[in-house]
C-alpha atoms as a PDB file:
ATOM      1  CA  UNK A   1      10.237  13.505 -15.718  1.00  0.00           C
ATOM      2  CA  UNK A   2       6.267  11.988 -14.972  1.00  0.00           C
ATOM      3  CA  UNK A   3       3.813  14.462 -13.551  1.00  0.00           C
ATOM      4  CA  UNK A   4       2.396  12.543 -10.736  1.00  0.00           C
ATOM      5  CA  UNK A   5      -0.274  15.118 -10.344  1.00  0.00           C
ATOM      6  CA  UNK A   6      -2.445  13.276 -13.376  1.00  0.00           C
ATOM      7  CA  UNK A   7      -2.535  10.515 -10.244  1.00  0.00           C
ATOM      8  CA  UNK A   8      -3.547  13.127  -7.724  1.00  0.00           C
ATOM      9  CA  UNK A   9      -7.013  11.773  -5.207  1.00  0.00           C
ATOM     10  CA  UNK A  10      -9.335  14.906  -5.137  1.00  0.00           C
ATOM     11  CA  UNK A  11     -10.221  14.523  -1.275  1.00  0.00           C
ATOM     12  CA  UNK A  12      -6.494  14.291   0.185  1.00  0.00           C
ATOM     13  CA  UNK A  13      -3.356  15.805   0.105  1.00  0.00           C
ATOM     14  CA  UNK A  14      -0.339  13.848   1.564  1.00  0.00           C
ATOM     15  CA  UNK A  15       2.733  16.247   2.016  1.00  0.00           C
ATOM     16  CA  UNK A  16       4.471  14.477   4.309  1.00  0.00           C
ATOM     17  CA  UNK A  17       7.704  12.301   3.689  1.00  0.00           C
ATOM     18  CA  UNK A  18       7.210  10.074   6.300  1.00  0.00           C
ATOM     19  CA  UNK A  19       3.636   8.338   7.859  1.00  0.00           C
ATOM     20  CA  UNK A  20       3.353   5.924  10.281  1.00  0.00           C
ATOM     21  CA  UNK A  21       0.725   3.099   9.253  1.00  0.00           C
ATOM     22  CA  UNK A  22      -1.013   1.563  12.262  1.00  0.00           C
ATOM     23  CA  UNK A  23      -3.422  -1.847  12.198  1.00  0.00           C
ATOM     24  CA  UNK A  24      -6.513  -2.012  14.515  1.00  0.00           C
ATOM     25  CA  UNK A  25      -7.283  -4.340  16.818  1.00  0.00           C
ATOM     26  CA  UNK A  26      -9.652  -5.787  14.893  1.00  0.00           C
ATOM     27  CA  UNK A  27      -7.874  -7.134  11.907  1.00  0.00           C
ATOM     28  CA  UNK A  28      -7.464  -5.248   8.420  1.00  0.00           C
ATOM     29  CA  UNK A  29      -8.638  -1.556   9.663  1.00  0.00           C
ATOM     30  CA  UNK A  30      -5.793   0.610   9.709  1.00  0.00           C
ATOM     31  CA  UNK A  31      -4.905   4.702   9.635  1.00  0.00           C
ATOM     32  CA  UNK A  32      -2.220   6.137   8.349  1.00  0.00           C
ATOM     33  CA  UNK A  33      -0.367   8.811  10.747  1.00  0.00           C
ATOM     34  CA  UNK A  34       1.373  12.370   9.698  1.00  0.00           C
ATOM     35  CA  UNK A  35       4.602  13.392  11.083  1.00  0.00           C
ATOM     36  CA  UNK A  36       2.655  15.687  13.670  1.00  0.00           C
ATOM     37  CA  UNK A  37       0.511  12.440  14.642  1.00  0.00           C
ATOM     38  CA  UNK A  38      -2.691  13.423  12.323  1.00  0.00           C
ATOM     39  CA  UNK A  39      -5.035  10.518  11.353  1.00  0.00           C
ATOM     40  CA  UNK A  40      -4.888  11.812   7.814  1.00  0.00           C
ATOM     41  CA  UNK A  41      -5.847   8.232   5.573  1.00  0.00           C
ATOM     42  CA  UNK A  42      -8.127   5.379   7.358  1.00  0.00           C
ATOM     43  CA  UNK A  43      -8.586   2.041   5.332  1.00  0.00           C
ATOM     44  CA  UNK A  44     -10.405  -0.863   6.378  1.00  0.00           C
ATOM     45  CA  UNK A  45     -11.308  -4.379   3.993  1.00  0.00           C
ATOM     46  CA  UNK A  46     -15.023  -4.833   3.879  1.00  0.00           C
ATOM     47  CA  UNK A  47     -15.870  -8.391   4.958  1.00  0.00           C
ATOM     48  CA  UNK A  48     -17.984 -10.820   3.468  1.00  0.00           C
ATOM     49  CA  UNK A  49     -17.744  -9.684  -0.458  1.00  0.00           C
ATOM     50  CA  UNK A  50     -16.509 -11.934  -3.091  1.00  0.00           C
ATOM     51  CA  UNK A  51     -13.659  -9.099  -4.252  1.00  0.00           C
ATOM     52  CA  UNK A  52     -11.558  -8.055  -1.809  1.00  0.00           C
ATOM     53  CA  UNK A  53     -12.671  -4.373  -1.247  1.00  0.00           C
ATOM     54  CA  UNK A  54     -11.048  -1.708   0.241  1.00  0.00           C
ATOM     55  CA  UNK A  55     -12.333   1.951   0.822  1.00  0.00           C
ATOM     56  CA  UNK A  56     -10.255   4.810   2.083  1.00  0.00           C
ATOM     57  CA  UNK A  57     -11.190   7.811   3.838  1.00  0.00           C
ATOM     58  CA  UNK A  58      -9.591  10.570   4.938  1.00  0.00           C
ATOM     59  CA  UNK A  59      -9.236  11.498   8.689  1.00  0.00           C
ATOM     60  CA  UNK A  60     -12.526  12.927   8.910  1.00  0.00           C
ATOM     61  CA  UNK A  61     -14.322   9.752   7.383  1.00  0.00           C
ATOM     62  CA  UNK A  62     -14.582  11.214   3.578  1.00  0.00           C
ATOM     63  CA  UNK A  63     -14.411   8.598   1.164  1.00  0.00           C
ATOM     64  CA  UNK A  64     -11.598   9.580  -0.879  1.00  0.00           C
ATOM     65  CA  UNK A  65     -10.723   6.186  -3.020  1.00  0.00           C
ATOM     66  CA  UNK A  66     -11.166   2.640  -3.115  1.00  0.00           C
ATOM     67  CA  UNK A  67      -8.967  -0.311  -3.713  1.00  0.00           C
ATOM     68  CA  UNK A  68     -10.475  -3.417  -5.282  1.00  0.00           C
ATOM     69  CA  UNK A  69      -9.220  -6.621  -6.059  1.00  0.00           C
ATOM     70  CA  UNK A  70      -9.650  -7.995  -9.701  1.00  0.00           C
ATOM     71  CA  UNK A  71     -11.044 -11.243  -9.234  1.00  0.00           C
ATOM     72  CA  UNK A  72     -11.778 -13.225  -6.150  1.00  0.00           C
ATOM     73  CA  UNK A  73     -10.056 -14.127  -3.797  1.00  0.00           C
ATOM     74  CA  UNK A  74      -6.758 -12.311  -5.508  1.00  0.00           C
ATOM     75  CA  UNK A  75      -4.348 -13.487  -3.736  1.00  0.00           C
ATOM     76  CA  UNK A  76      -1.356 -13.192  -6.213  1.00  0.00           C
ATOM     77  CA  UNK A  77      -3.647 -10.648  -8.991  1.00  0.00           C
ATOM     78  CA  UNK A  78      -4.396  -7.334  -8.943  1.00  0.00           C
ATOM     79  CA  UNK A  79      -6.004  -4.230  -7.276  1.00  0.00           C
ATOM     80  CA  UNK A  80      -6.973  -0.923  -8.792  1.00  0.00           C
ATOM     81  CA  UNK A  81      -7.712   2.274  -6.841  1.00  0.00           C
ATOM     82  CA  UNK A  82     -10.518   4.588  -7.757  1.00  0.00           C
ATOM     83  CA  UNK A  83     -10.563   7.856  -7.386  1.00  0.00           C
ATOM     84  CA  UNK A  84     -14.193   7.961  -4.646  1.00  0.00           C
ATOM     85  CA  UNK A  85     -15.064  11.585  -6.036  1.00  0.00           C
ATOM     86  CA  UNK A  86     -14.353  11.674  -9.753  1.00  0.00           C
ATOM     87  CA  UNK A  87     -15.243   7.460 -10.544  1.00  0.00           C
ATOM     88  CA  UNK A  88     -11.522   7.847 -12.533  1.00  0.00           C
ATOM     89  CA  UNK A  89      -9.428   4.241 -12.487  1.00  0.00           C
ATOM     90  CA  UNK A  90      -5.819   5.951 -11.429  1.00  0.00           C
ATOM     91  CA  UNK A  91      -3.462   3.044 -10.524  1.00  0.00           C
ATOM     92  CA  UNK A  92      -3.211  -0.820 -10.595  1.00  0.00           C
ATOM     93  CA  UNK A  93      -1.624  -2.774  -7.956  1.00  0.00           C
ATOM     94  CA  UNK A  94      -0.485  -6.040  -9.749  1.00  0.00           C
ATOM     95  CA  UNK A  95       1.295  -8.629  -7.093  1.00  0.00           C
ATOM     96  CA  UNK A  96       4.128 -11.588  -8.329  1.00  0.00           C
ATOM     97  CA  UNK A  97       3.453 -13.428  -5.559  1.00  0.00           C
ATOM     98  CA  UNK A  98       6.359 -15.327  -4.164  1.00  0.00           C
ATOM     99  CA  UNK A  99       7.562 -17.492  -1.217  1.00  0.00           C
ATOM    100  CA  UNK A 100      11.029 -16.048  -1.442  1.00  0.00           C
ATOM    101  CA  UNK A 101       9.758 -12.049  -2.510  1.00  0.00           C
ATOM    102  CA  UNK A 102       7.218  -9.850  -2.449  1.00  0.00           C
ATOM    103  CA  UNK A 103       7.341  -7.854  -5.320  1.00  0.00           C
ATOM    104  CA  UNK A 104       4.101  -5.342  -6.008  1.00  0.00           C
ATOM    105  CA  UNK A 105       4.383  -2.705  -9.059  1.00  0.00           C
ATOM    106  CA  UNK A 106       2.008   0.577  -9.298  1.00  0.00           C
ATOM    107  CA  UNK A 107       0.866   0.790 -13.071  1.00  0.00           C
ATOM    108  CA  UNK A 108      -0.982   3.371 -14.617  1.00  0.00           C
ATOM    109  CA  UNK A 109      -4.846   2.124 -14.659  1.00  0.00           C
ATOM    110  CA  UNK A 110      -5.401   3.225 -18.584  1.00  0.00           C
ATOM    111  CA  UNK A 111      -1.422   2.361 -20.280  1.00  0.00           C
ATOM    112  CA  UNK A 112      -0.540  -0.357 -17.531  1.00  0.00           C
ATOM    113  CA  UNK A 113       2.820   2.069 -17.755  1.00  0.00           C
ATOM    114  CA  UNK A 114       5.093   1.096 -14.913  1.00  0.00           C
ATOM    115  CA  UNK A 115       5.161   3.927 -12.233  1.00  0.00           C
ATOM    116  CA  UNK A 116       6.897   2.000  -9.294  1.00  0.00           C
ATOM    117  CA  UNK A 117       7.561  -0.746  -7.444  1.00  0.00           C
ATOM    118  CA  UNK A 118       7.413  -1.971  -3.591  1.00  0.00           C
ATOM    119  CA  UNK A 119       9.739  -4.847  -3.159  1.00  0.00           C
ATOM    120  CA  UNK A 120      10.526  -7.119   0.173  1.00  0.00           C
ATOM    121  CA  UNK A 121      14.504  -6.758   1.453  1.00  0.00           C
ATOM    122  CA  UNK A 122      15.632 -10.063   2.080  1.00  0.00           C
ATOM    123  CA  UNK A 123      14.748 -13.450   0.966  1.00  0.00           C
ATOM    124  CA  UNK A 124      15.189 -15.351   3.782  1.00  0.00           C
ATOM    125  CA  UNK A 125      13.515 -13.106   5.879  1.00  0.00           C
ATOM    126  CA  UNK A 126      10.432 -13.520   3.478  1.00  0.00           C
ATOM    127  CA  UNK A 127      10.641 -17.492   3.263  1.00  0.00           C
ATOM    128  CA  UNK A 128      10.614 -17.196   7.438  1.00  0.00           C
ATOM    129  CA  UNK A 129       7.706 -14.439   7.310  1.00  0.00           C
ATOM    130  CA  UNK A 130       5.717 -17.272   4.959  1.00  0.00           C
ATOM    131  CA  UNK A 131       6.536 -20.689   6.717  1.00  0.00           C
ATOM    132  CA  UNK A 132       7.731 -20.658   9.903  1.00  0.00           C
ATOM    133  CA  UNK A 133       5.505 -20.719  13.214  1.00  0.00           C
ATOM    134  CA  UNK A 134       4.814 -17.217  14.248  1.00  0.00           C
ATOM    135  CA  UNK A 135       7.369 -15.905  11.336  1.00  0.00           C
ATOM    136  CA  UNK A 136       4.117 -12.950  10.956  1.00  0.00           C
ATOM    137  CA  UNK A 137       5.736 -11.473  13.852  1.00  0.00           C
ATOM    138  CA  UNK A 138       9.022 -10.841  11.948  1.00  0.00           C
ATOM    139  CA  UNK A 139       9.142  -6.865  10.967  1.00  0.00           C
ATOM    140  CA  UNK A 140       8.473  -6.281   7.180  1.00  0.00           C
ATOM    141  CA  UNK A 141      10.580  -4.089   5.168  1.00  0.00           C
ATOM    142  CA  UNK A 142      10.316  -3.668   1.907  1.00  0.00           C
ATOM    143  CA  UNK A 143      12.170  -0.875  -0.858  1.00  0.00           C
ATOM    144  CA  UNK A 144      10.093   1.480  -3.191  1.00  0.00           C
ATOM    145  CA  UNK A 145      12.069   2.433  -6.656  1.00  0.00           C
ATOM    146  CA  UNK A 146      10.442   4.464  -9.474  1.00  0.00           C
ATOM    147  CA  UNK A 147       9.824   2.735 -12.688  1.00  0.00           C
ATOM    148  CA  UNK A 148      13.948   2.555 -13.730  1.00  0.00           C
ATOM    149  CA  UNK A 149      14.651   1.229 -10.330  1.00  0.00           C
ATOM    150  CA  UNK A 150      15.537   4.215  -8.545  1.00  0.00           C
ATOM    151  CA  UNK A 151      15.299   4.123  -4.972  1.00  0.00           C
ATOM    152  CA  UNK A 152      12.610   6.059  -3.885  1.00  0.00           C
ATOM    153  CA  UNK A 153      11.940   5.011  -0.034  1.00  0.00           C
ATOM    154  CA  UNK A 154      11.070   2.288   2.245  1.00  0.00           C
ATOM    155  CA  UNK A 155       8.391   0.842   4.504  1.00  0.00           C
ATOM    156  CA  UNK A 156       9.889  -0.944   7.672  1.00  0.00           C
ATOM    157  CA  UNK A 157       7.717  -2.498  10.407  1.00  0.00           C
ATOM    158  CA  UNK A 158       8.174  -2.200  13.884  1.00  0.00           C
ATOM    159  CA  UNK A 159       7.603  -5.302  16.973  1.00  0.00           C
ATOM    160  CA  UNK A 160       4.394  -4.720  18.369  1.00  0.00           C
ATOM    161  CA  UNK A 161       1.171  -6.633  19.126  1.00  0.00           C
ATOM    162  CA  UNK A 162      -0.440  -5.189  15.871  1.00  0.00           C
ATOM    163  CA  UNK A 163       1.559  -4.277  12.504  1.00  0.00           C
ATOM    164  CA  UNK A 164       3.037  -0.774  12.948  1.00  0.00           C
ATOM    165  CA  UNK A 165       4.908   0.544  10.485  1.00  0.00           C
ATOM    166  CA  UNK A 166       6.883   3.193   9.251  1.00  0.00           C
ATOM    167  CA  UNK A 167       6.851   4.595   5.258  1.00  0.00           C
ATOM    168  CA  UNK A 168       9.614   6.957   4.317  1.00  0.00           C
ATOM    169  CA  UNK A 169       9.601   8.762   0.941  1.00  0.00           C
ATOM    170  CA  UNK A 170      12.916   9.930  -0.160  1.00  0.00           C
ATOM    171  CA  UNK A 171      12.089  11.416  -3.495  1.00  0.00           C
ATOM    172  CA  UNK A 172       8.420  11.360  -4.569  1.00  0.00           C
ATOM    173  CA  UNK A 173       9.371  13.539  -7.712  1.00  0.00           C
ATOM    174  CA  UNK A 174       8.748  10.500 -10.148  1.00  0.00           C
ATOM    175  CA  UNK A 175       6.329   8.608  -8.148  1.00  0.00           C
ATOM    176  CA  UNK A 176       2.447   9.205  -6.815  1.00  0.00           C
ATOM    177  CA  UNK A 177       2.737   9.511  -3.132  1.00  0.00           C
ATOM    178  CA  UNK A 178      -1.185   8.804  -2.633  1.00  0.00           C
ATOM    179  CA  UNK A 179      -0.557   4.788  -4.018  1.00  0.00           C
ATOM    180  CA  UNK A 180       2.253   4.399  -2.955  1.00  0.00           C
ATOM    181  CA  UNK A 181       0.911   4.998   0.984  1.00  0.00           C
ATOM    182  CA  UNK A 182      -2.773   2.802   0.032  1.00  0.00           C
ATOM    183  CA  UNK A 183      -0.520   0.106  -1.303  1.00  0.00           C
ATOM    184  CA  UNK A 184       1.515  -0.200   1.914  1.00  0.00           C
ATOM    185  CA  UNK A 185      -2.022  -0.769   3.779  1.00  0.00           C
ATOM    186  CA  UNK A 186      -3.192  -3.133   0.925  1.00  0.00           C
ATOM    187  CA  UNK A 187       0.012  -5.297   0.956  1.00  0.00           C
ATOM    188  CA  UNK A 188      -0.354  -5.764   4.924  1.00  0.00           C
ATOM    189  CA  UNK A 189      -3.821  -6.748   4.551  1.00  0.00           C
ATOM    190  CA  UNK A 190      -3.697  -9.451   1.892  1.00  0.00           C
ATOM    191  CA  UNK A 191      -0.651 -10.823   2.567  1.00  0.00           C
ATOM    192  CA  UNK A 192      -1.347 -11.266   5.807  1.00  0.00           C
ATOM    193  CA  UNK A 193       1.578  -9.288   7.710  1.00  0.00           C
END
């Protein structure tokens, strides 16, 4: 079994199997919620820089870690997270960009080892999502599985005026809880949701 600790942020502890991720009003600023309603991860893209950027702080306004996009304009590339208080590379978001599924794996920054994987349910509901008037207001969901394809937990979205929506770990034994909750707020943002 994988020690997910070596993929441990320094400023933030999430303990919690469930968090409720909630977009501004202003588009791609969002804060991720505890079970007892805690502001405990904020995220927000900064505007106007060639890579997508994305710093994280924790519900104090720490910096804790920062997701940034490989290239610009990465659409369909990939994102790695930095540790904000040690400088250390821990994770790599790569996207396979589809019309019919979203598929995003978690890799280890250094190996590019597999860790997990965040996959849209449904392909019809992502072709409708993609090209059909107003298909943005169609709820995501989407499955998390480890790196053998064991399901791990979900993110579902919810009808509202600005994406709300709800991440469930079921077993976080094999896979780092900390990514797996940035990547949920990194896939809404440049995809668009």
């Amino acid at each position: 079994m994988r020690d997910t600790r070596e993929y441990d942020i320094q400023g933030i502890e999430l303990v919690d199997d469930r968090y409720t991720v909630e977009q501004g009003l202003i588009r791609n600023k969002y804060r991720a919620l505890d079970a007892g309603g805690n502001t405990v991860l904020k995220g927000k893209q900064k505007m106007f820089k060639l890579k997508e950027e994305f710093p994280f702080t924790d519900g104090d306004g720490n910096e804790v870690f920062t997701v940034k996009a490989g290239g610009i304009m990465d659409v369909a590339g990939n994102y790695v997270l930095s540790d904000a208080q040690t400088g250390e590379d821990l994770v790599a978001l790569d996207n396979d960009y589809s019309l019919l599924r979203d598929t995003w794996t978690i890799r280890d920054a250094t190996t590019e080892e597999k860790l997990a994987e965040i996959n849209s349910r449904g392909a019809m509901v992502t072709l409708a999502r993609n090209v059909v008037p107003f298909g943005e207001w169609i709820p995501h969901k989407y499955e998390i599985t480890d790196a053998e394809g064991a399901h791990v937990g979900s993110i579902s979205g919810r009808i509202s005026l600005r994406d709300r929506y709800d991440i469930t770990i079921d077993d976080a034994s094999t896979v780092p809880k900390e990514p797996i909750v940035a990547a949920a707020m990194v896939i809404d943002a440049i995809q668009g949701n």
